[in-house]
N, C-alpha and C. Protein backbone atom coordinates (compact mmCIF):
# COMPACT_ATOMS: atom_id res chain seq x y z
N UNK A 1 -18.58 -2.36 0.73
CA UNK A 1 -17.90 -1.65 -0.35
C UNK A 1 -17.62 -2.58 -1.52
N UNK A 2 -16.95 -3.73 -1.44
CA UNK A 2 -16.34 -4.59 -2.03
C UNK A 2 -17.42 -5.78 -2.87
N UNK A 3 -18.49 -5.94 -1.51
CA UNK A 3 -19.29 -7.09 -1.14
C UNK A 3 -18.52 -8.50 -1.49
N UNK A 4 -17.74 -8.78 -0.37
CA UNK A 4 -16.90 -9.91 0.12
C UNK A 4 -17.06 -10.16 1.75
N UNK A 5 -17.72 -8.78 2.31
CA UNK A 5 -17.76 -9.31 3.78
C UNK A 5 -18.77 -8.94 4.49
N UNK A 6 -19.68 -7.83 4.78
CA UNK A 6 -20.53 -7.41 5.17
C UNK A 6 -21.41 -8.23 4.57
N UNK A 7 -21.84 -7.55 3.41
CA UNK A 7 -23.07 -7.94 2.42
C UNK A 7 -23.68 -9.37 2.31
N UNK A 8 -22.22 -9.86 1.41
CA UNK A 8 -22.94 -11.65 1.85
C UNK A 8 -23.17 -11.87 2.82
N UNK A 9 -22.58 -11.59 4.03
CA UNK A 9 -23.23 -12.10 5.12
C UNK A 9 -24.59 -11.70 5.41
N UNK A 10 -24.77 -10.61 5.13
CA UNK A 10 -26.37 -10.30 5.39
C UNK A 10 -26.90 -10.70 4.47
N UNK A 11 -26.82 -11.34 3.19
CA UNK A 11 -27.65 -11.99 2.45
C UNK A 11 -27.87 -12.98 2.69
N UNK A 12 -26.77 -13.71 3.61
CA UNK A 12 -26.98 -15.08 3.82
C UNK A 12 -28.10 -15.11 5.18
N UNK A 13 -27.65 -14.07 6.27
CA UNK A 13 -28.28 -14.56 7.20
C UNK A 13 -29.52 -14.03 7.00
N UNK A 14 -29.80 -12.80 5.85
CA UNK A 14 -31.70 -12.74 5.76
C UNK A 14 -32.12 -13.93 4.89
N UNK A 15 -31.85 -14.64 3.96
CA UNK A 15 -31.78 -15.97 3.37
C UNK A 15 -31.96 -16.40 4.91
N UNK A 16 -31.66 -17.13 5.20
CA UNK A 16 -31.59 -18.16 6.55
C UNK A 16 -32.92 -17.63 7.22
N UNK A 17 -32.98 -16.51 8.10
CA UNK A 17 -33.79 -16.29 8.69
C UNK A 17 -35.48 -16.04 7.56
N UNK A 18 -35.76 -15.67 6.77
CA UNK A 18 -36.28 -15.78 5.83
C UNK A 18 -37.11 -17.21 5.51
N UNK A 19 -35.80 -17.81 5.07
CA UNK A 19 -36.53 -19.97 5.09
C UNK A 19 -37.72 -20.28 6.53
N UNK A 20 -36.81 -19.57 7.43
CA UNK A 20 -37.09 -20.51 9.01
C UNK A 20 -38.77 -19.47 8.99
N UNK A 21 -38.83 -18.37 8.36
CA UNK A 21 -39.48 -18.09 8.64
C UNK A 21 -40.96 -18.50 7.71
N UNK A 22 -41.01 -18.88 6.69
CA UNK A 22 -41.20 -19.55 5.63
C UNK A 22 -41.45 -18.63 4.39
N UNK A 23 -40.83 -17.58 4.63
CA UNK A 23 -41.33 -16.61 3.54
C UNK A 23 -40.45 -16.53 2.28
N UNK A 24 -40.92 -16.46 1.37
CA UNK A 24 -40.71 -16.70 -0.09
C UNK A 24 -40.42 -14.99 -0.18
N UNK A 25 -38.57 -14.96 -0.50
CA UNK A 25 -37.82 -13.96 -1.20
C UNK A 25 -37.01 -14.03 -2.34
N UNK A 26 -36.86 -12.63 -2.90
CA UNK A 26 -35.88 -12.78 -3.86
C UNK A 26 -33.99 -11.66 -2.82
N UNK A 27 -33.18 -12.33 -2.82
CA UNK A 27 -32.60 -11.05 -2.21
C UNK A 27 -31.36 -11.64 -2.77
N UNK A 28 -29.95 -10.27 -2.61
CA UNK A 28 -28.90 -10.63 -3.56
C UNK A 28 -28.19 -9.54 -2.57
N UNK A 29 -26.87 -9.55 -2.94
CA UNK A 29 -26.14 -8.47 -1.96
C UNK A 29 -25.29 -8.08 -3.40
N UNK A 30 -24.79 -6.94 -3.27
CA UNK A 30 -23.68 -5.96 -3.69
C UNK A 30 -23.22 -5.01 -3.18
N UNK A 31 -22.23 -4.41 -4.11
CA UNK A 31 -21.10 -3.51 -3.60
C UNK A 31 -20.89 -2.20 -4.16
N UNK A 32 -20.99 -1.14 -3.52
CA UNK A 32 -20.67 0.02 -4.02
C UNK A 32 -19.70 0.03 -4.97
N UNK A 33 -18.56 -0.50 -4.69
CA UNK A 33 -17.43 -0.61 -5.55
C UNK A 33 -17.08 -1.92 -6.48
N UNK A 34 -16.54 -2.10 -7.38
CA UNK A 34 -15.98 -3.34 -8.14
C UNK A 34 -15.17 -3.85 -8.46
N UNK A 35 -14.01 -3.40 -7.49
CA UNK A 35 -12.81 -4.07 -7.31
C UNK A 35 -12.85 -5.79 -6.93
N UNK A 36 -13.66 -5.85 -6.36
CA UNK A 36 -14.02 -7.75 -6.13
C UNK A 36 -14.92 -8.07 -7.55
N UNK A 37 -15.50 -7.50 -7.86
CA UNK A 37 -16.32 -8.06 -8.86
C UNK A 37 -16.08 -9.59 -9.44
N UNK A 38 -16.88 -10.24 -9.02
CA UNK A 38 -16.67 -12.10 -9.74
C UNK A 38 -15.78 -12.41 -8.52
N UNK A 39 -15.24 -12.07 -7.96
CA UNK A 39 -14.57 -12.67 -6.60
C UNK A 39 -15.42 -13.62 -5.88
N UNK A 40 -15.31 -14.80 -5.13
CA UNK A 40 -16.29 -15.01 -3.99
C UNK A 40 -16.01 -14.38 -2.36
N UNK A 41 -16.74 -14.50 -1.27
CA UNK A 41 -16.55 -13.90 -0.27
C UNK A 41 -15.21 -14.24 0.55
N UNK A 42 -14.97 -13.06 0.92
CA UNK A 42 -13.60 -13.39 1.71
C UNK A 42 -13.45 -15.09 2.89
N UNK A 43 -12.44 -15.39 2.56
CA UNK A 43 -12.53 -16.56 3.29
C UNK A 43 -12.73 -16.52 4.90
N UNK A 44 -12.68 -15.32 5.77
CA UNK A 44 -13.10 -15.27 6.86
C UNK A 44 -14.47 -15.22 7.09
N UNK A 45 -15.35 -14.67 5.98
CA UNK A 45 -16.82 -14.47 5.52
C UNK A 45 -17.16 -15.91 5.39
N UNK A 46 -16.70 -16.67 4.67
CA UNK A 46 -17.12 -17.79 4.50
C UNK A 46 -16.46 -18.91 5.42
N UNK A 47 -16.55 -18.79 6.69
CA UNK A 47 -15.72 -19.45 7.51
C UNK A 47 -17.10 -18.96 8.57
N UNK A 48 -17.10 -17.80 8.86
CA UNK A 48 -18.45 -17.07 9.67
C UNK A 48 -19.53 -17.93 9.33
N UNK A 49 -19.88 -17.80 8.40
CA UNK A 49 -21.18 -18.16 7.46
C UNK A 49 -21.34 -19.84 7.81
N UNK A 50 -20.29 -20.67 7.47
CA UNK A 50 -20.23 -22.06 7.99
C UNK A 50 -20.42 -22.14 8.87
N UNK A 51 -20.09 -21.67 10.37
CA UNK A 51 -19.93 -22.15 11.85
C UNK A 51 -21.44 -21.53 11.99
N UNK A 52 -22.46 -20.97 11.15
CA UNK A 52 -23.63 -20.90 11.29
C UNK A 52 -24.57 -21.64 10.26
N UNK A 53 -23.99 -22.47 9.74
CA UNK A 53 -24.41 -23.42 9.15
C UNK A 53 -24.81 -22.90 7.74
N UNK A 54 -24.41 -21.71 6.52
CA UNK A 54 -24.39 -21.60 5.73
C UNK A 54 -23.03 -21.72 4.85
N UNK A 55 -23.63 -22.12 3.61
CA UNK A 55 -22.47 -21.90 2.57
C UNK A 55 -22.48 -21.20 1.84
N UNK A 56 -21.61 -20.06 1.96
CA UNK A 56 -21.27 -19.11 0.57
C UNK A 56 -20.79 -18.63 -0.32
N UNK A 57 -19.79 -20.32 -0.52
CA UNK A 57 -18.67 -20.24 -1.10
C UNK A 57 -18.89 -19.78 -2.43
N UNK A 58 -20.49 -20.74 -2.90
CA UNK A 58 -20.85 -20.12 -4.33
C UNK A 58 -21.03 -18.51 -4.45
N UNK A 59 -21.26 -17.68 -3.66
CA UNK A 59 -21.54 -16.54 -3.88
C UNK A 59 -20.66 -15.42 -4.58
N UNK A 60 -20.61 -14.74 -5.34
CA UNK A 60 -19.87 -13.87 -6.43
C UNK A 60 -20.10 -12.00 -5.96
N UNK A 61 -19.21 -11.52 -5.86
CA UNK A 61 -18.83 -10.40 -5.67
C UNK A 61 -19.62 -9.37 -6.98
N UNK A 62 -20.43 -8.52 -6.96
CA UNK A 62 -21.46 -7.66 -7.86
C UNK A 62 -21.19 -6.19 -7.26
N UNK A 63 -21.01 -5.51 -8.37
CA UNK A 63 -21.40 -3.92 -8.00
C UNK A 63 -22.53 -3.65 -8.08
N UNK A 64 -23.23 -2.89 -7.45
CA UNK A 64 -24.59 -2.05 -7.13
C UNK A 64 -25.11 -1.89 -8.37
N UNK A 65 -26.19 -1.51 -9.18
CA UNK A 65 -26.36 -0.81 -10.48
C UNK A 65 -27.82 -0.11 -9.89
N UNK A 66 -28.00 0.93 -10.98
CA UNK A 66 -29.33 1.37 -10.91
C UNK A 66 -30.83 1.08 -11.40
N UNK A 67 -30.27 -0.11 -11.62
CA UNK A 67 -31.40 -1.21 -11.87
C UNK A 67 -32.01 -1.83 -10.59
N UNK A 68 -30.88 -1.69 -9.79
CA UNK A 68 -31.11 -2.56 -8.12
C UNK A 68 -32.34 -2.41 -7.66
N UNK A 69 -32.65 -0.74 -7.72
CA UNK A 69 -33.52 0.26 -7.59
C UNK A 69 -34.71 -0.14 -8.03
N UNK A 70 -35.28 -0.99 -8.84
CA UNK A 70 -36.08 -0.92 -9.76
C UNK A 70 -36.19 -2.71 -9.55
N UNK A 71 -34.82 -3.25 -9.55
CA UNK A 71 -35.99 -4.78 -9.07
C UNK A 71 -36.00 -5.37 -7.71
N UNK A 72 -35.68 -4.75 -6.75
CA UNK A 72 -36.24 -4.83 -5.59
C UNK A 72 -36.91 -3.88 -4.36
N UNK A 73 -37.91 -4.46 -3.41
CA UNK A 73 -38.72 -3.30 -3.39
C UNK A 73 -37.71 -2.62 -1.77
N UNK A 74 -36.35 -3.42 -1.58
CA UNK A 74 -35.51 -2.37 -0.43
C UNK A 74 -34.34 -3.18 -1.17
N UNK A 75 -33.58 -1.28 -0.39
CA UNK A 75 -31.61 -1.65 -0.79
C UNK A 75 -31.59 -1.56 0.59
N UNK A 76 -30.61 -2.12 0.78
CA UNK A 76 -29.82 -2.03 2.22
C UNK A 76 -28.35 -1.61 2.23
N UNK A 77 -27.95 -0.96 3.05
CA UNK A 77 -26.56 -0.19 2.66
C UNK A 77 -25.92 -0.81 4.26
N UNK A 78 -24.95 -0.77 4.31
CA UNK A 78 -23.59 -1.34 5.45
C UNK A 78 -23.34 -0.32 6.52
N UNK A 79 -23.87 1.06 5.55
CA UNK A 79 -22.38 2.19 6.38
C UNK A 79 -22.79 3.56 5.58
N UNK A 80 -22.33 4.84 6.00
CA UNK A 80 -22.86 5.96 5.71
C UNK A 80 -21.80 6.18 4.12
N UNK A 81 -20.38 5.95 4.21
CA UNK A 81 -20.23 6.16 2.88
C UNK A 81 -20.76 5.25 1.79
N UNK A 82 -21.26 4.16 1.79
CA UNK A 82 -22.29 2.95 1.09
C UNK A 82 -23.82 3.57 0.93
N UNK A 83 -24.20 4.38 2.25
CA UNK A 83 -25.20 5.17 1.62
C UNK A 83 -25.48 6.47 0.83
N UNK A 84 -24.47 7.27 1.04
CA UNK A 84 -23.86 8.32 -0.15
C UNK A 84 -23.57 7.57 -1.93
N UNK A 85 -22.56 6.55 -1.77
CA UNK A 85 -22.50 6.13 -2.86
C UNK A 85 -24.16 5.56 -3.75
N UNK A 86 -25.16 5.39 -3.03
CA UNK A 86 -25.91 4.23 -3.48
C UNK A 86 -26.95 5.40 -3.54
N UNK A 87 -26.86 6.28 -2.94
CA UNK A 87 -27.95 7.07 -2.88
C UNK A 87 -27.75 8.69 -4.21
N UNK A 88 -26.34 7.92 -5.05
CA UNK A 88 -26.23 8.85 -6.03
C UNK A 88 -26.22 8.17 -7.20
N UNK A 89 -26.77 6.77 -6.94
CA UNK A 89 -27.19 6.11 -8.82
C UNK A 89 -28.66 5.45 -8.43
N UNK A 90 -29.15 5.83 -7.96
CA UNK A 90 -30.95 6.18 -7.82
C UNK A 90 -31.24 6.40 -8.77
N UNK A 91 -31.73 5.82 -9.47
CA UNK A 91 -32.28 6.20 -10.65
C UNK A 91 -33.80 7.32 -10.55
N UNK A 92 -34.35 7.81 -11.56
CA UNK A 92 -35.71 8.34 -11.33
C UNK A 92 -36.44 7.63 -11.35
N UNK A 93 -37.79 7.68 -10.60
CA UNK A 93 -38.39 7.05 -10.39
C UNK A 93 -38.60 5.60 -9.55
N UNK A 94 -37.40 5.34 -9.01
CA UNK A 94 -37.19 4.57 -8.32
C UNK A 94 -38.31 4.37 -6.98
N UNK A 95 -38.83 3.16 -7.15
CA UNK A 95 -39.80 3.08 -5.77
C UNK A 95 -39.13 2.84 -4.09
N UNK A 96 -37.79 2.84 -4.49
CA UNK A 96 -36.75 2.51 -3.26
C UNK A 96 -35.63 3.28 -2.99
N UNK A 97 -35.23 3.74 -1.77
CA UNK A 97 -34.02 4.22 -2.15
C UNK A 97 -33.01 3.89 -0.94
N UNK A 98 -31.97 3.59 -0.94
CA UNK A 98 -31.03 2.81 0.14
C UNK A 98 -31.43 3.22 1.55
N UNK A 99 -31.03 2.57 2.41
CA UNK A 99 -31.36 2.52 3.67
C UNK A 99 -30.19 1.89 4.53
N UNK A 100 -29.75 2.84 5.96
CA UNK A 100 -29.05 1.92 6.51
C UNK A 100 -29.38 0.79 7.30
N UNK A 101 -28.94 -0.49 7.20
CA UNK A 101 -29.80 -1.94 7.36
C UNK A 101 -29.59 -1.66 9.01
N UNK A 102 -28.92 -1.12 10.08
CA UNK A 102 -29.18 -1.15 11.45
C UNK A 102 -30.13 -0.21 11.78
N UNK A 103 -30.88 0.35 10.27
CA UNK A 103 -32.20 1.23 11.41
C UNK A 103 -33.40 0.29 11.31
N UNK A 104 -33.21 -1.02 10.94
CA UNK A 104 -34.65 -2.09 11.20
C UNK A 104 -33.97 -2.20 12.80
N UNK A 105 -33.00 -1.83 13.41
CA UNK A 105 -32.90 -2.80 14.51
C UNK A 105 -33.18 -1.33 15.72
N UNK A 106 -34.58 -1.58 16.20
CA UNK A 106 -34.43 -0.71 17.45
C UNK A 106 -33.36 -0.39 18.32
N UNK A 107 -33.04 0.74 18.21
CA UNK A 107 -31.78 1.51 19.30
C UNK A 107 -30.23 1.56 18.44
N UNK A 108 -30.43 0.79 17.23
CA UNK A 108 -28.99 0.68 16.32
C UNK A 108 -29.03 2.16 15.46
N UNK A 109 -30.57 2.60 15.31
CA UNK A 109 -30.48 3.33 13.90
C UNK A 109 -29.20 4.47 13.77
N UNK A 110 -29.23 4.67 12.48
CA UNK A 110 -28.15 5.43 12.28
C UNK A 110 -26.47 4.94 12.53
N UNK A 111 -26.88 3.74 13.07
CA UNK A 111 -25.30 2.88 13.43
C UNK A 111 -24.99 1.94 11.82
N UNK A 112 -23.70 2.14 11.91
CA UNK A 112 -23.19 1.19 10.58
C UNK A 112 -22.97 -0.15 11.04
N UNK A 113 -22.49 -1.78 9.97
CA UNK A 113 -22.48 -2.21 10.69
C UNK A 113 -21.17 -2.92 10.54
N UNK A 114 -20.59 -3.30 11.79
CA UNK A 114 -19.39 -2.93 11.69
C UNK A 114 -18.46 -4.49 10.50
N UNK A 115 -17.58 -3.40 9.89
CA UNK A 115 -16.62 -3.66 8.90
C UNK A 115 -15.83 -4.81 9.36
N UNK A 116 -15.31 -5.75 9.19
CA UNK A 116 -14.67 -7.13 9.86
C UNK A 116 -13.09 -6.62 8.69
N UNK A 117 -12.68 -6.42 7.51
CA UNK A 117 -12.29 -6.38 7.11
C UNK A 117 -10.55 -6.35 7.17
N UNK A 118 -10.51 -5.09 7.72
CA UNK A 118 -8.70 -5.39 8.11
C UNK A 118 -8.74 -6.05 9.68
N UNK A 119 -9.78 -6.29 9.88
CA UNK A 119 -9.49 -7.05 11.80
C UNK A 119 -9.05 -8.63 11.72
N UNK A 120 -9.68 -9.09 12.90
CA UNK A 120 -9.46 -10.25 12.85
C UNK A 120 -10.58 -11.14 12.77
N UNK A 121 -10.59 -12.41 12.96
CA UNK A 121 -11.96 -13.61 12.92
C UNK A 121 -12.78 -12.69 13.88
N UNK A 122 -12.39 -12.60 14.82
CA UNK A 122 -13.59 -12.20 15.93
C UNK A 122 -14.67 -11.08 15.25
N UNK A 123 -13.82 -9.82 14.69
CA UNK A 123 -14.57 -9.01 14.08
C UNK A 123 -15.92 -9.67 13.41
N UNK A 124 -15.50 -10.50 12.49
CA UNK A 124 -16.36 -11.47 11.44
C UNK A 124 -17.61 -11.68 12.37
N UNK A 125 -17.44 -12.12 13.64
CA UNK A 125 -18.41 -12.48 14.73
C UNK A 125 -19.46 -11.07 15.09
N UNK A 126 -18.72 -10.42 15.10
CA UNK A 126 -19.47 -8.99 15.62
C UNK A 126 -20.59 -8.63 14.21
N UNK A 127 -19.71 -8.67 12.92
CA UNK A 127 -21.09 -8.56 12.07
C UNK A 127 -21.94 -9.55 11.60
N UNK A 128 -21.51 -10.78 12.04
CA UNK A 128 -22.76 -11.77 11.98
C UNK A 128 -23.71 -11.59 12.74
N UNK A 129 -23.14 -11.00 14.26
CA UNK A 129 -24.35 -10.54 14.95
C UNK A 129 -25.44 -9.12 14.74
N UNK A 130 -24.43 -8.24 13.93
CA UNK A 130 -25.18 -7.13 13.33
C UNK A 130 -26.25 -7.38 12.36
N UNK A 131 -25.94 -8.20 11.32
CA UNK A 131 -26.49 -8.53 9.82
C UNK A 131 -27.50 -9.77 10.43
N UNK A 132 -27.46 -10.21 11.65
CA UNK A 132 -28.40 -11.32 11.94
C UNK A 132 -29.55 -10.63 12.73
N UNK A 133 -29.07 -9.76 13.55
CA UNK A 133 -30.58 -8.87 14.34
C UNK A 133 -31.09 -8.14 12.92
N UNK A 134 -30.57 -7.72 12.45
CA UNK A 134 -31.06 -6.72 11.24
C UNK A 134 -32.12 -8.08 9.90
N UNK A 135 -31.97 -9.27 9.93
CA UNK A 135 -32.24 -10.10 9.44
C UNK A 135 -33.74 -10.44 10.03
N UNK A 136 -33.60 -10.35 11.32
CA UNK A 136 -34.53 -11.24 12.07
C UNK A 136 -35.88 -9.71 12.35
N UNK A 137 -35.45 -8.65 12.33
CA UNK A 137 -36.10 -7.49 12.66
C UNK A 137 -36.91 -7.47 11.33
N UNK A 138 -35.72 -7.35 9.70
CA UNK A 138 -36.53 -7.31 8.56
C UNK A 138 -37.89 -8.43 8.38
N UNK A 139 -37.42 -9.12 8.75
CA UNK A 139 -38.33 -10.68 8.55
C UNK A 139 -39.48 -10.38 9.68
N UNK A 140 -39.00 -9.58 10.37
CA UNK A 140 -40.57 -9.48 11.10
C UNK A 140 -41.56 -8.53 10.78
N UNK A 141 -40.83 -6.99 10.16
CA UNK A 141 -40.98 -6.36 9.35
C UNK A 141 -42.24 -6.89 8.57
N UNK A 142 -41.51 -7.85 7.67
CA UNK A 142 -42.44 -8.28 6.26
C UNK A 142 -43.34 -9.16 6.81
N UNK A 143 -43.26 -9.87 7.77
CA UNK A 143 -44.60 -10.65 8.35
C UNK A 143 -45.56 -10.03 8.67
N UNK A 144 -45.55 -8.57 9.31
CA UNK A 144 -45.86 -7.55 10.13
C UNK A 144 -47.09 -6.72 9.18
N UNK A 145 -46.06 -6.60 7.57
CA UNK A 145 -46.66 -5.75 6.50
C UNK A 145 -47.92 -6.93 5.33
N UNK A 146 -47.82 -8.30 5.70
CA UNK A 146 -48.29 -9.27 4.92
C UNK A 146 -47.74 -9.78 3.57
């Protein structure tokens, strides 16, 4: 919603898995909403992200636009109200249109992934492991497609 906790993390860990894999991307995360906007990621996000050996401290909080649509060739959405929101500034013509990121992961589809937000550290753990199968599935994905 925010992109302070979900999002970066899945940008970071398709970044990560991505390098290892050696494939040359462009990818960025945002937020339905813009209440964080210019914020960096919540400090439990960036605490996750370290104990897996990334840093995301540089990373900045962005709302969605309908440009998104247009310069990359997938959106990835968190959660079903993230895909309502994202799936109503689609622009025309758009060659993409949001997707929820646990249907790359066999047996997840249609599952959101889960929100760490009002919980605790552990939560943080549960969607590193969401945003990291969904990472490692996309990346095989695109190896898959050439």
């Amino acid at each position: 919603l925010g992109n302070i906790c979900r999002s970066p993390l899945a940008e970071a860990a398709f970044r990560q898995a991505a390098d290892e894999a050696g494939l040359a991307v462009q990818v960025d995360s945002a937020g339905t909403g813009d209440w964080h906007a210019g914020h960096p990621p919540d400090r439990r996000a960036q605490a996750i992200a370290r104990q897996h050996g990334i840093d995301i401290a540089h990373y900045r909080a962005r709302q969605l636009q309908p440009v998104d649509f247009l310069r990359f060739d997938h959106v990835f959405v968190m959660d079903h109200d993230n895909l309502a929101d994202a799936r109503a500034i689609v622009p025309d013509g758009a060659p993409c249109g949001p997707v929820l990121l646990l249907d790359l992961v066999p047996g997840r589809e249609g599952a959101a992934v889960a929100d760490p937000y009002y919980g605790g550290e552990e939560h943080f753990e549960d969607t590193w492991a969401d945003v990291t199968a969904a990472a490692r599935a996309l990346v095989a994905r695109l190896r898959a497609e050439g």
